[in-house]
C-alpha atoms as a PDB file:
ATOM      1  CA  UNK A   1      89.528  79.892  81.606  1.00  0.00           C
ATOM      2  CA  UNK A   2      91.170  81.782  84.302  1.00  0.00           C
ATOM      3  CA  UNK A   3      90.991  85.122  85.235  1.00  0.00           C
ATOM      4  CA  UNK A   4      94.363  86.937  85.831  1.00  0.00           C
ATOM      5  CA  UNK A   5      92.485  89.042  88.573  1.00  0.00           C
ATOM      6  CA  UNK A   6      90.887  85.904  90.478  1.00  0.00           C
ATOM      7  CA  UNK A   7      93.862  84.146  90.911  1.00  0.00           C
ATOM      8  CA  UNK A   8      95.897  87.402  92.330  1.00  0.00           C
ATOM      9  CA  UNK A   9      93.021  87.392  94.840  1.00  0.00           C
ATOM     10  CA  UNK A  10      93.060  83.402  95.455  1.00  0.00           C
ATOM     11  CA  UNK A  11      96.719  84.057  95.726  1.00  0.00           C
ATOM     12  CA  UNK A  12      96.742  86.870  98.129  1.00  0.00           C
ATOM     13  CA  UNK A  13      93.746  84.742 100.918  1.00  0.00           C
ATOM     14  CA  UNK A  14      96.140  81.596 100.273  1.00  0.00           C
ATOM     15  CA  UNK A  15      99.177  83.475 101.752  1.00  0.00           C
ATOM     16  CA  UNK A  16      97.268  85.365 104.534  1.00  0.00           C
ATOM     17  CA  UNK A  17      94.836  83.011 105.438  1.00  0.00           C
ATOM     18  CA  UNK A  18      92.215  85.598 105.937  1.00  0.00           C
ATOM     19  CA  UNK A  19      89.611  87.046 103.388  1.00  0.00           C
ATOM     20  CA  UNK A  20      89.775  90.731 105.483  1.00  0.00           C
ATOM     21  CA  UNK A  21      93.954  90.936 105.339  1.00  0.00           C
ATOM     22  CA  UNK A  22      93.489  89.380 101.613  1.00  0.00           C
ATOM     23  CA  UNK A  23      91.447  92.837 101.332  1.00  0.00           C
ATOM     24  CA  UNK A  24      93.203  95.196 102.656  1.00  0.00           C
ATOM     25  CA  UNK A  25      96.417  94.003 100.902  1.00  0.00           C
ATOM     26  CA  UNK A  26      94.254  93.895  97.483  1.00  0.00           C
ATOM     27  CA  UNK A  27      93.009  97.356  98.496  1.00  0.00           C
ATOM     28  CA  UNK A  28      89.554  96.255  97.587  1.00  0.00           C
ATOM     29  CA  UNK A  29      86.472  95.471 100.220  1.00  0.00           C
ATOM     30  CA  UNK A  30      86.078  91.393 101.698  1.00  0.00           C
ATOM     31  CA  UNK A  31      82.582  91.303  99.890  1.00  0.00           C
ATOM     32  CA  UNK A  32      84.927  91.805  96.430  1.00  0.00           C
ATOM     33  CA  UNK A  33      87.527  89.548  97.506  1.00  0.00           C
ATOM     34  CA  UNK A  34      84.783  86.710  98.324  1.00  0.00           C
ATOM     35  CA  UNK A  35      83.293  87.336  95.286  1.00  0.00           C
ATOM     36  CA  UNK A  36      86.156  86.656  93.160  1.00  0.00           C
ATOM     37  CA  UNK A  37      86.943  83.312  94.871  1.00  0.00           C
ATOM     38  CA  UNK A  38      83.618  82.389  94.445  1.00  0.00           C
ATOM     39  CA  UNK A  39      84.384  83.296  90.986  1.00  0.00           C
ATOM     40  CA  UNK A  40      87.699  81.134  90.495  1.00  0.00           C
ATOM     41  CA  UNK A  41      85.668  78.313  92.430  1.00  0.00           C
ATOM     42  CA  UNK A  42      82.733  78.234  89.541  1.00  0.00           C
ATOM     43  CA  UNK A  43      85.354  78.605  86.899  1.00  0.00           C
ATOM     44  CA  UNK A  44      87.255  75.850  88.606  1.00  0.00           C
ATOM     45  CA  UNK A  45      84.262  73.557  89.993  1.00  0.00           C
ATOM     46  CA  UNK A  46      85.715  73.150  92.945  1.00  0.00           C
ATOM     47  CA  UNK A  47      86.270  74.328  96.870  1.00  0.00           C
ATOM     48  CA  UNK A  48      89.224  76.128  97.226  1.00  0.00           C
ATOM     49  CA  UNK A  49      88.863  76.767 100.932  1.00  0.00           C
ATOM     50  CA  UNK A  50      86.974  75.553 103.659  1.00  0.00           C
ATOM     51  CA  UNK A  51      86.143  78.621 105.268  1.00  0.00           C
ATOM     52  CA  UNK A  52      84.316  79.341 108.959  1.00  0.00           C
ATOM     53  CA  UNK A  53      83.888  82.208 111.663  1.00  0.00           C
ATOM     54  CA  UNK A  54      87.360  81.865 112.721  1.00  0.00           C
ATOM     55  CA  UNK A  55      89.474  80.013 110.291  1.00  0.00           C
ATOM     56  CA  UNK A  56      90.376  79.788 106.324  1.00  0.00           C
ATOM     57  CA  UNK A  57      92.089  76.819 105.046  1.00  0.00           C
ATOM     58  CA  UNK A  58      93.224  75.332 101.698  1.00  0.00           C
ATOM     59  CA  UNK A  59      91.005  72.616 100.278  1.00  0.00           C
ATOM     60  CA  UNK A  60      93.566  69.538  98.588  1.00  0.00           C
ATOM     61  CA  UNK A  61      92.130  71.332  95.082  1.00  0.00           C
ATOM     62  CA  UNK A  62      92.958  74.860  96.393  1.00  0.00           C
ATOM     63  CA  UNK A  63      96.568  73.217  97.178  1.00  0.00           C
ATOM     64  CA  UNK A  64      96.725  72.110  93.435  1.00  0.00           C
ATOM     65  CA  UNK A  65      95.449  75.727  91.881  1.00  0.00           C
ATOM     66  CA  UNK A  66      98.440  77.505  93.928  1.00  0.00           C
ATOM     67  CA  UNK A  67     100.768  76.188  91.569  1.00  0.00           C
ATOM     68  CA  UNK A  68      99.116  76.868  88.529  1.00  0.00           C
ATOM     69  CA  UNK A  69      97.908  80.208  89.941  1.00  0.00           C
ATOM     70  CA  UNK A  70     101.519  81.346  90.036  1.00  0.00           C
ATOM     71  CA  UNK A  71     102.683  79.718  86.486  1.00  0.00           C
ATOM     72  CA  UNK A  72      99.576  81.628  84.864  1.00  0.00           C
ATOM     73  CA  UNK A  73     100.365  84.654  86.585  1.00  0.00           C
ATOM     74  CA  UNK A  74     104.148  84.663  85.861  1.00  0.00           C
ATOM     75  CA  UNK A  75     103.342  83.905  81.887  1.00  0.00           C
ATOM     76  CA  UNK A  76     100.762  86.281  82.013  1.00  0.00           C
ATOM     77  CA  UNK A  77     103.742  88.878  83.806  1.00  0.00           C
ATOM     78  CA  UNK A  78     105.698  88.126  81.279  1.00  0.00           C
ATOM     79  CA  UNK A  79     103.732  88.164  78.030  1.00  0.00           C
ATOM     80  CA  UNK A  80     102.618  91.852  79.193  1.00  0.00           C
ATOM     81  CA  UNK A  81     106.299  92.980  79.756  1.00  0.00           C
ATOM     82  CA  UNK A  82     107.291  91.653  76.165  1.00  0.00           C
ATOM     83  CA  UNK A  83     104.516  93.372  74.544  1.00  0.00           C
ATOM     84  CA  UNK A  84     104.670  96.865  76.543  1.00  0.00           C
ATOM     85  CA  UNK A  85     107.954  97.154  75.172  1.00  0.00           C
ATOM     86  CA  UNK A  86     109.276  98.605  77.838  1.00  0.00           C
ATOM     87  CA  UNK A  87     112.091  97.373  79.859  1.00  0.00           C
ATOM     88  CA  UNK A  88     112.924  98.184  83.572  1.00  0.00           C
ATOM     89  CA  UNK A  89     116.157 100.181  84.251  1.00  0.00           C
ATOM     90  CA  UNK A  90     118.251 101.415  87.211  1.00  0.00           C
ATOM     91  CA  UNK A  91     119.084 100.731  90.440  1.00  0.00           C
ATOM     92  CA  UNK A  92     116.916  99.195  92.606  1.00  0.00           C
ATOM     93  CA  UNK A  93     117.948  98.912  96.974  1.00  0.00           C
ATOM     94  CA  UNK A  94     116.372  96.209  98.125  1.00  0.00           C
ATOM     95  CA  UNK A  95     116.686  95.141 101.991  1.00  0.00           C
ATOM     96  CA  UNK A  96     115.527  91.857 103.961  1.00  0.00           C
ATOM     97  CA  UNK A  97     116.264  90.246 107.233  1.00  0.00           C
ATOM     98  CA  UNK A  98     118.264  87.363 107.047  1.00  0.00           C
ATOM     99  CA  UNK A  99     115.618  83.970 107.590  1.00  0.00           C
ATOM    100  CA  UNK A 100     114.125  85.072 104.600  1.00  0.00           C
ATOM    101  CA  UNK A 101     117.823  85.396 102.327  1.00  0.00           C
ATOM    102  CA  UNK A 102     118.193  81.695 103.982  1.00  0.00           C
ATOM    103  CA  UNK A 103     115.164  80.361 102.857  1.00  0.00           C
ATOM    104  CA  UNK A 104     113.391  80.706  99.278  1.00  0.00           C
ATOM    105  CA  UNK A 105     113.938  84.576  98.199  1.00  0.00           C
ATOM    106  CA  UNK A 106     116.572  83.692  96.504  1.00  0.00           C
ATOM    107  CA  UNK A 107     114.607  81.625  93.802  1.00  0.00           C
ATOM    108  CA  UNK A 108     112.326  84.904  93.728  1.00  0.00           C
ATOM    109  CA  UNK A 109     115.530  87.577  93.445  1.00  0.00           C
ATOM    110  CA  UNK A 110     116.890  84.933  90.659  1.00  0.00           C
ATOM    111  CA  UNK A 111     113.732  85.285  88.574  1.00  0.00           C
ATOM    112  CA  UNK A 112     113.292  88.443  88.958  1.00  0.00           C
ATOM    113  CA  UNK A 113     117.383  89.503  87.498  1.00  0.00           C
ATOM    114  CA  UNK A 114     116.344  87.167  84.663  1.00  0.00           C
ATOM    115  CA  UNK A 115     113.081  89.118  83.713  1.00  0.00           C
ATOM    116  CA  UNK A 116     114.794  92.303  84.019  1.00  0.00           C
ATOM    117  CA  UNK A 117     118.566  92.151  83.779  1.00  0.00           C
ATOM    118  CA  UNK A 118     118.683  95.799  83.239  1.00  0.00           C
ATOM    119  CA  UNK A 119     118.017  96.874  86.713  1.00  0.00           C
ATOM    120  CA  UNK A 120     121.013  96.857  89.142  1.00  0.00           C
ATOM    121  CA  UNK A 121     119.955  95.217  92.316  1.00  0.00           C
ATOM    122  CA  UNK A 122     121.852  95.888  95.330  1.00  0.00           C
ATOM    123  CA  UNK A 123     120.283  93.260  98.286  1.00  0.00           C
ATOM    124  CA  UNK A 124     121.380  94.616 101.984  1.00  0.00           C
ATOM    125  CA  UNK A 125     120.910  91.812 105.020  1.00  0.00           C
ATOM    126  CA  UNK A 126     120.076  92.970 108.646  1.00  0.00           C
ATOM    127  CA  UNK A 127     117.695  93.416 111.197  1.00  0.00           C
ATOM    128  CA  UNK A 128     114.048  94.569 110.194  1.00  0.00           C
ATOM    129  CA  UNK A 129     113.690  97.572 112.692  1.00  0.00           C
ATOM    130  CA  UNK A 130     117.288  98.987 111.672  1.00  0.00           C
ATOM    131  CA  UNK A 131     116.660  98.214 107.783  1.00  0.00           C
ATOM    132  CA  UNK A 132     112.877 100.029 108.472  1.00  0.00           C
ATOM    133  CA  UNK A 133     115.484 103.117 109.606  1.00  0.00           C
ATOM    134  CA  UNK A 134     117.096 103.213 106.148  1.00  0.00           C
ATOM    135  CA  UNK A 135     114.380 103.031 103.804  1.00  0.00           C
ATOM    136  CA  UNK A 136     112.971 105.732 106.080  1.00  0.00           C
ATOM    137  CA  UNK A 137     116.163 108.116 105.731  1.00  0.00           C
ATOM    138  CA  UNK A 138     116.191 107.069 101.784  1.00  0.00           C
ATOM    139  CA  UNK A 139     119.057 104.744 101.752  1.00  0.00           C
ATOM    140  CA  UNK A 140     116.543 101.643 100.880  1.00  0.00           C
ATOM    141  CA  UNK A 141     113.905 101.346  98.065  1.00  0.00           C
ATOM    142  CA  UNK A 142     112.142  98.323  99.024  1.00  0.00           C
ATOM    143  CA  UNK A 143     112.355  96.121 102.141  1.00  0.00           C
ATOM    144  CA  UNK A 144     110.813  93.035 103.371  1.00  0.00           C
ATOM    145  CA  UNK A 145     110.861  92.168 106.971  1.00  0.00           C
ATOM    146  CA  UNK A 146     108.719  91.527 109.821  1.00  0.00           C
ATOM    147  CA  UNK A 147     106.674  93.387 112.198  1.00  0.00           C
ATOM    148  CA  UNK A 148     104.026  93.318 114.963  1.00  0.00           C
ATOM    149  CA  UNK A 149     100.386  92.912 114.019  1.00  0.00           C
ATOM    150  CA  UNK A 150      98.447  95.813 114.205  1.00  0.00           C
ATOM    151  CA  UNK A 151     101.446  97.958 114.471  1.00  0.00           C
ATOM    152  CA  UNK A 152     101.961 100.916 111.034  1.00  0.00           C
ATOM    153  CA  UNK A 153      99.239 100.341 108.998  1.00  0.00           C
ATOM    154  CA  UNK A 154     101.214 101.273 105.738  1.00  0.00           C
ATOM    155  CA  UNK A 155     102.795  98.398 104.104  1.00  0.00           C
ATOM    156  CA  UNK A 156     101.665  95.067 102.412  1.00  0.00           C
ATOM    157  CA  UNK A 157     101.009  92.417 104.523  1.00  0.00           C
ATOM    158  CA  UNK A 158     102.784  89.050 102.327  1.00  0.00           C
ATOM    159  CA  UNK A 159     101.956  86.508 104.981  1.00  0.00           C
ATOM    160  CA  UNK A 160     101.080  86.182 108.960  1.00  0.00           C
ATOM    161  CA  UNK A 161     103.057  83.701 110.663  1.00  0.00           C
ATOM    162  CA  UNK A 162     103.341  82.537 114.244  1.00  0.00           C
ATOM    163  CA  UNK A 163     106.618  83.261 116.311  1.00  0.00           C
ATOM    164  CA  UNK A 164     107.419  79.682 118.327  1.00  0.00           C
ATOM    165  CA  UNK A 165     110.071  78.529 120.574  1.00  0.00           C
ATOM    166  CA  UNK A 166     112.442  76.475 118.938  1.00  0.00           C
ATOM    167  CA  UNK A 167     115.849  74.450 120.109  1.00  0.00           C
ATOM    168  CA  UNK A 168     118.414  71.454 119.787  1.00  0.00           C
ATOM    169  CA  UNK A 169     116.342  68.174 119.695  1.00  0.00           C
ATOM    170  CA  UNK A 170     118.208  66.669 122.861  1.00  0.00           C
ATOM    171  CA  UNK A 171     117.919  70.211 124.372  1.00  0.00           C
ATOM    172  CA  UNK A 172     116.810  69.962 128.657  1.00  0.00           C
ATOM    173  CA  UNK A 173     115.529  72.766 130.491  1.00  0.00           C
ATOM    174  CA  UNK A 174     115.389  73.553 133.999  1.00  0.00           C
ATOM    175  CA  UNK A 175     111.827  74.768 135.030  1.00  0.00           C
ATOM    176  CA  UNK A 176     113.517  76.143 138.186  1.00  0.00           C
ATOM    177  CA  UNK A 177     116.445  77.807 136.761  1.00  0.00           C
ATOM    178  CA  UNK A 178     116.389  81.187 134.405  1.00  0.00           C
ATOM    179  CA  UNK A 179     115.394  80.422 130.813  1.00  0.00           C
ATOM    180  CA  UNK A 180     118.539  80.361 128.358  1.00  0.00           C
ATOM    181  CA  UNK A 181     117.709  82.801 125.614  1.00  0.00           C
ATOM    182  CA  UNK A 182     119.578  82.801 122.076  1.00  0.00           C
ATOM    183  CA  UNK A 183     119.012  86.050 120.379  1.00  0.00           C
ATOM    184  CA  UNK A 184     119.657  88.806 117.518  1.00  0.00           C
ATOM    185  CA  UNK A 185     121.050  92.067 119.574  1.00  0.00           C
ATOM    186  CA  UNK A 186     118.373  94.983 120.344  1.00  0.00           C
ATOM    187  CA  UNK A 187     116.390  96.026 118.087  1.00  0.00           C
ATOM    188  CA  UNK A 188     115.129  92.503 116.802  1.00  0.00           C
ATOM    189  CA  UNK A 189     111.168  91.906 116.172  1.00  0.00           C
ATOM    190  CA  UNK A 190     111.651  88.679 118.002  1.00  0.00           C
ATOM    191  CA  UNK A 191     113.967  89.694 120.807  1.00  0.00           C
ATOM    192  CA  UNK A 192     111.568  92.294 122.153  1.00  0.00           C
ATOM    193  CA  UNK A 193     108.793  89.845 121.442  1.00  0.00           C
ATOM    194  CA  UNK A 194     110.526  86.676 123.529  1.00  0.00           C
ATOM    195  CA  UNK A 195     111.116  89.215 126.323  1.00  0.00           C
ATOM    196  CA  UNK A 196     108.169  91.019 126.409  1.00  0.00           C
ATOM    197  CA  UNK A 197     106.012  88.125 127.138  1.00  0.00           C
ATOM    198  CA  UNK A 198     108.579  86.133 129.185  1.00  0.00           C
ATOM    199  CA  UNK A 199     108.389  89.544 131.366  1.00  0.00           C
ATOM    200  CA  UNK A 200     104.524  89.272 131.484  1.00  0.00           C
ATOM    201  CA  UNK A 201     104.446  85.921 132.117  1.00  0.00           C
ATOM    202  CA  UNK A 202     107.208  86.159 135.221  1.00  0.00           C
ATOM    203  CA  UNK A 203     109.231  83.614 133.933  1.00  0.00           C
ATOM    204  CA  UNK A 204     113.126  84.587 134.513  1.00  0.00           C
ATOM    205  CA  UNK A 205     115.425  84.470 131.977  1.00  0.00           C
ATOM    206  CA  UNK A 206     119.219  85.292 130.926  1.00  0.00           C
ATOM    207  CA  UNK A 207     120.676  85.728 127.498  1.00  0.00           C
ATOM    208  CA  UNK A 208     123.597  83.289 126.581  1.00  0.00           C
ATOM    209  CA  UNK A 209     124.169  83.909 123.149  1.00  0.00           C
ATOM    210  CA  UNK A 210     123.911  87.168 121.366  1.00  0.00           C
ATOM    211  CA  UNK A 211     124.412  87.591 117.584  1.00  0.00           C
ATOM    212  CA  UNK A 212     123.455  89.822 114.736  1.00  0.00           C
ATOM    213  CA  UNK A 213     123.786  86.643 111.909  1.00  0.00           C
ATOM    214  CA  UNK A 214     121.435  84.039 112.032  1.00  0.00           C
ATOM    215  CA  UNK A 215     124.036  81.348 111.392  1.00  0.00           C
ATOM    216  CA  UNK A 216     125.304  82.270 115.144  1.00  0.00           C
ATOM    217  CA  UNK A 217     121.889  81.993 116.580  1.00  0.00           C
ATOM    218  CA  UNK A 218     121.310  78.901 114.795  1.00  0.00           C
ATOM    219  CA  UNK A 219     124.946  77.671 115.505  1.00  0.00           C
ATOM    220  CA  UNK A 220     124.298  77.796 119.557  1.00  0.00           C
ATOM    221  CA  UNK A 221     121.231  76.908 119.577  1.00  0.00           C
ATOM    222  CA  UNK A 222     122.152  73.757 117.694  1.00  0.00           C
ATOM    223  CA  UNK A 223     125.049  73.182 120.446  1.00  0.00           C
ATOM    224  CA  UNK A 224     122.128  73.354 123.004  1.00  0.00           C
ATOM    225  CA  UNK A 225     122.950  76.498 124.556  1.00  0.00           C
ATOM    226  CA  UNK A 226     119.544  77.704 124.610  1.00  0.00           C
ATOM    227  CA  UNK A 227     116.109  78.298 122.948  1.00  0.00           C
ATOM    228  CA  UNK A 228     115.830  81.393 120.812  1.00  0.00           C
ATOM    229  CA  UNK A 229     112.304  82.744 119.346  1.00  0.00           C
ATOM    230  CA  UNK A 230     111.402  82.371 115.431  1.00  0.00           C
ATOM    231  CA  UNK A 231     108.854  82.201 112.574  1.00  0.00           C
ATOM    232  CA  UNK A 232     107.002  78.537 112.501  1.00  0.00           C
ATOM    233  CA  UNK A 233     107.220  78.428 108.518  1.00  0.00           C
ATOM    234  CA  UNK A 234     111.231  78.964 108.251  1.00  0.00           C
ATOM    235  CA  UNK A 235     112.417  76.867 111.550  1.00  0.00           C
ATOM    236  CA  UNK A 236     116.413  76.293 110.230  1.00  0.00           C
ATOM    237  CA  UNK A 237     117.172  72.851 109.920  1.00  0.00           C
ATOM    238  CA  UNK A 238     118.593  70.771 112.951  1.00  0.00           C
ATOM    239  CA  UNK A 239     116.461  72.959 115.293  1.00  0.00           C
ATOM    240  CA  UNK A 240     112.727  71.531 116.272  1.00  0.00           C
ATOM    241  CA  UNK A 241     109.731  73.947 117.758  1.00  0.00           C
ATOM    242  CA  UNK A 242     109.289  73.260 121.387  1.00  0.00           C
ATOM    243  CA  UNK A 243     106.656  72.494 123.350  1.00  0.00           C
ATOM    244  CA  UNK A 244     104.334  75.752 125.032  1.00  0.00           C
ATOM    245  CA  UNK A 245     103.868  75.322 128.510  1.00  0.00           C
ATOM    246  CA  UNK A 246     104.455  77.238 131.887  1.00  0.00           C
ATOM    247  CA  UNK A 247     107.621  78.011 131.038  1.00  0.00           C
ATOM    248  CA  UNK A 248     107.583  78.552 127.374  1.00  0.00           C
ATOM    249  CA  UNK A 249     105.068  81.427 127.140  1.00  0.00           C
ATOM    250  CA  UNK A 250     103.500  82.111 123.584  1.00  0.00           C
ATOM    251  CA  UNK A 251     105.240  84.409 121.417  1.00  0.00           C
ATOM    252  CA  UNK A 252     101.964  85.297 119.308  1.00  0.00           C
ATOM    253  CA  UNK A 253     101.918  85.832 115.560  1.00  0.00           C
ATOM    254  CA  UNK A 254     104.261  88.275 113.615  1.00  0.00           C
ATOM    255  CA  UNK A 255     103.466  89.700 110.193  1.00  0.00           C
ATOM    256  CA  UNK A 256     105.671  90.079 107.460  1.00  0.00           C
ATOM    257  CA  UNK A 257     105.288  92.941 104.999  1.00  0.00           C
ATOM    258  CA  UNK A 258     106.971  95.019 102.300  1.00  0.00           C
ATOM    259  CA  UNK A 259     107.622  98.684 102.614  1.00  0.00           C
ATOM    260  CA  UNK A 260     108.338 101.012  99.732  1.00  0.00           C
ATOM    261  CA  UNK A 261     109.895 103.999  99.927  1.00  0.00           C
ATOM    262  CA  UNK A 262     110.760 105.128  96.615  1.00  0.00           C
ATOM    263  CA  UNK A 263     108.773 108.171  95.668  1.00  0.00           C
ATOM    264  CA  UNK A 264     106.215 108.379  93.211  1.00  0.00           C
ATOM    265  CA  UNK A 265     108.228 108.752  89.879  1.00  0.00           C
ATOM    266  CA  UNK A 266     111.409 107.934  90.491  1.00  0.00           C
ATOM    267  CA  UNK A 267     113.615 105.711  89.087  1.00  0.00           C
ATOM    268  CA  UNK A 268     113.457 102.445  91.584  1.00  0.00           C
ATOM    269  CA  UNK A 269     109.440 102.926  91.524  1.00  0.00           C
ATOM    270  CA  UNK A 270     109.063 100.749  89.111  1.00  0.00           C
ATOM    271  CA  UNK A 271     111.765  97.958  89.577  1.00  0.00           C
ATOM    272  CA  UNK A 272     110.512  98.571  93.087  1.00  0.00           C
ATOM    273  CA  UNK A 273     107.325  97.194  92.488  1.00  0.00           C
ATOM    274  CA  UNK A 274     107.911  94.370  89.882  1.00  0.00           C
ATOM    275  CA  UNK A 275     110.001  92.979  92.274  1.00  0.00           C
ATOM    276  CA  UNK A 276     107.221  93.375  95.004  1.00  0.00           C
ATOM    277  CA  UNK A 277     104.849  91.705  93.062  1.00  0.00           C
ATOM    278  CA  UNK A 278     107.294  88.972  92.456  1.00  0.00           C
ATOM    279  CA  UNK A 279     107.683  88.223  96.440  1.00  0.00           C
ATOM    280  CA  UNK A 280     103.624  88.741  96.898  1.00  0.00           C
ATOM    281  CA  UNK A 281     103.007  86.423  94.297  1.00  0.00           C
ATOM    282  CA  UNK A 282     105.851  83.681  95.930  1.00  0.00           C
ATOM    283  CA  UNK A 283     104.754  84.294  99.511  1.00  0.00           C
ATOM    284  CA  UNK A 284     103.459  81.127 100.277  1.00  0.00           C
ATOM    285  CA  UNK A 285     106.559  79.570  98.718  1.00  0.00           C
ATOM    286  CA  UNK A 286     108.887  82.033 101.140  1.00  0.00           C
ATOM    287  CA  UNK A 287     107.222  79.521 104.406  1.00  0.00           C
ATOM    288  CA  UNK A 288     110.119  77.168 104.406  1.00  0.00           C
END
């Protein structure tokens, strides 16, 4: 009833939230891309998205057809495998930053050693510009992390989320005093983000807590030391987004992508990209 190549595409404007990025990650044109929902809709006889000029949403029925979107997809992933009769070997050096190990990838690395327990995966943790610098110099295969919009345009774009302010719930700040900052050490997408802007904005500021793990960040921030920048769909848990306002600046949105950089015909290529098509297909599950 379904078509395999509809539901990819329903998959890919549910995660993004935008028939043009749905494109470009598809490589395909928006007229295709709106043509296949249109598609799934008929098939389905329902709205999957209210759509305008400036916004796409999920209808309560598009809600409903992510789920079974990703089981048909996952069957249909693995019925193909099984009957290709080829099996996925090697090593495969995959690298993320360290809100998205702390969230759902796990789930998503768990399924993916049980499809193919053949392929050695080794998973390195750390900072998206500095694990960007190994897969360039060939010490990474695959990498998922985040990055400003509009930045390289290689890559594929999983989801777009917005960077917000978050904090202790009982946390006070002083309008008049320099704005506590929490943050991962230089070079951190959402370091140079928080200070960029409060720079722009004129707002002062001081850093009282630097770490490279995200259980230190979260740890001070927690004891009320200060605010610290991060992605609205994985806020860790006993810290609440705070307010905008004069002295709370917005950060903007932040894209998260993958990056390959095994070449064409080697080994990892192909581990390289079942497991990207594992974490496209999950993307919306990766939110929190």
């Amino acid at each position: 009833m379904f078509d395999p190549v509809q539901l990819r595409t329903f998959l890919a404007v549910a995660q993004t939230l935008s028939f043009t990025r749905a494109a470009g990650r598809l490589g395909v044109r928006q007229s295709t891309v709106s043509q296949q929902v249109r598609r799934l809709e008929a098939a389905a006889g329902r709205q999957l998205f209210v759509r305008d000029t400036h916004s796409v949403r999920l209808t309560e029925d598009g809600e409903a057809m992510l789920g079974f979107a990703r089981t048909i997809l996952e069957a249909n992933e693995r019925a193909a495998h099984w009957f290709a009769g080829t099996r996925l070997r090697g090593r495969l050096r995959f690298g993320a930053s360290e809100d998205f190990v702390l969230t759902r990838l796990p789930e998503v690395l768990e399924g993916f050693r049980r499809e193919h327990p053949e392929v050695d995966l080794e998973l390195t943790v750390d900072l998206s510009e500095t694990l960007q610098k190994r897969l360039a110099a060939g010490r990474l295969d695959l990498v998922l992390v985040k990055r400003h919009p509009g930045g390289e345009p290689h890559g594929r774009l999983v989801w777009r989320d917005r960077l917000v302010w978050i904090g202790g719930e009982r946390l006070h700040l002083d309008a008049h005093r320099p704005l506590p900052l929490v943050a991962f050490p230089p070079p951190a997408v959402t370091r140079a983000r928080a200070l960029e802007v409060l720079e722009r904005s004129g707002r002062s500021w001081r850093v009282v807590c630097t770490s490279g793990s995200l259980s230190g960040l979260v740890a001070a921030a927690r004891a009320g030391l200060g605010v610290m920048a991060h992605t609205l769909g994985m806020i860790p848990p006993g810290l609440v987004r705070l307010a905008p306002g004069p002295g709370l600046p917005d950060l903007g949105e932040v894209d998260v992508v993958l990056l390959h950089g095994a070449a064409p015909g080697s080994t990892a290529r192909g581990a390289a990209e079942a497991l990207a098509q594992a974490v496209l297909a999950a993307g919306d599950r990766l939110q929190g």
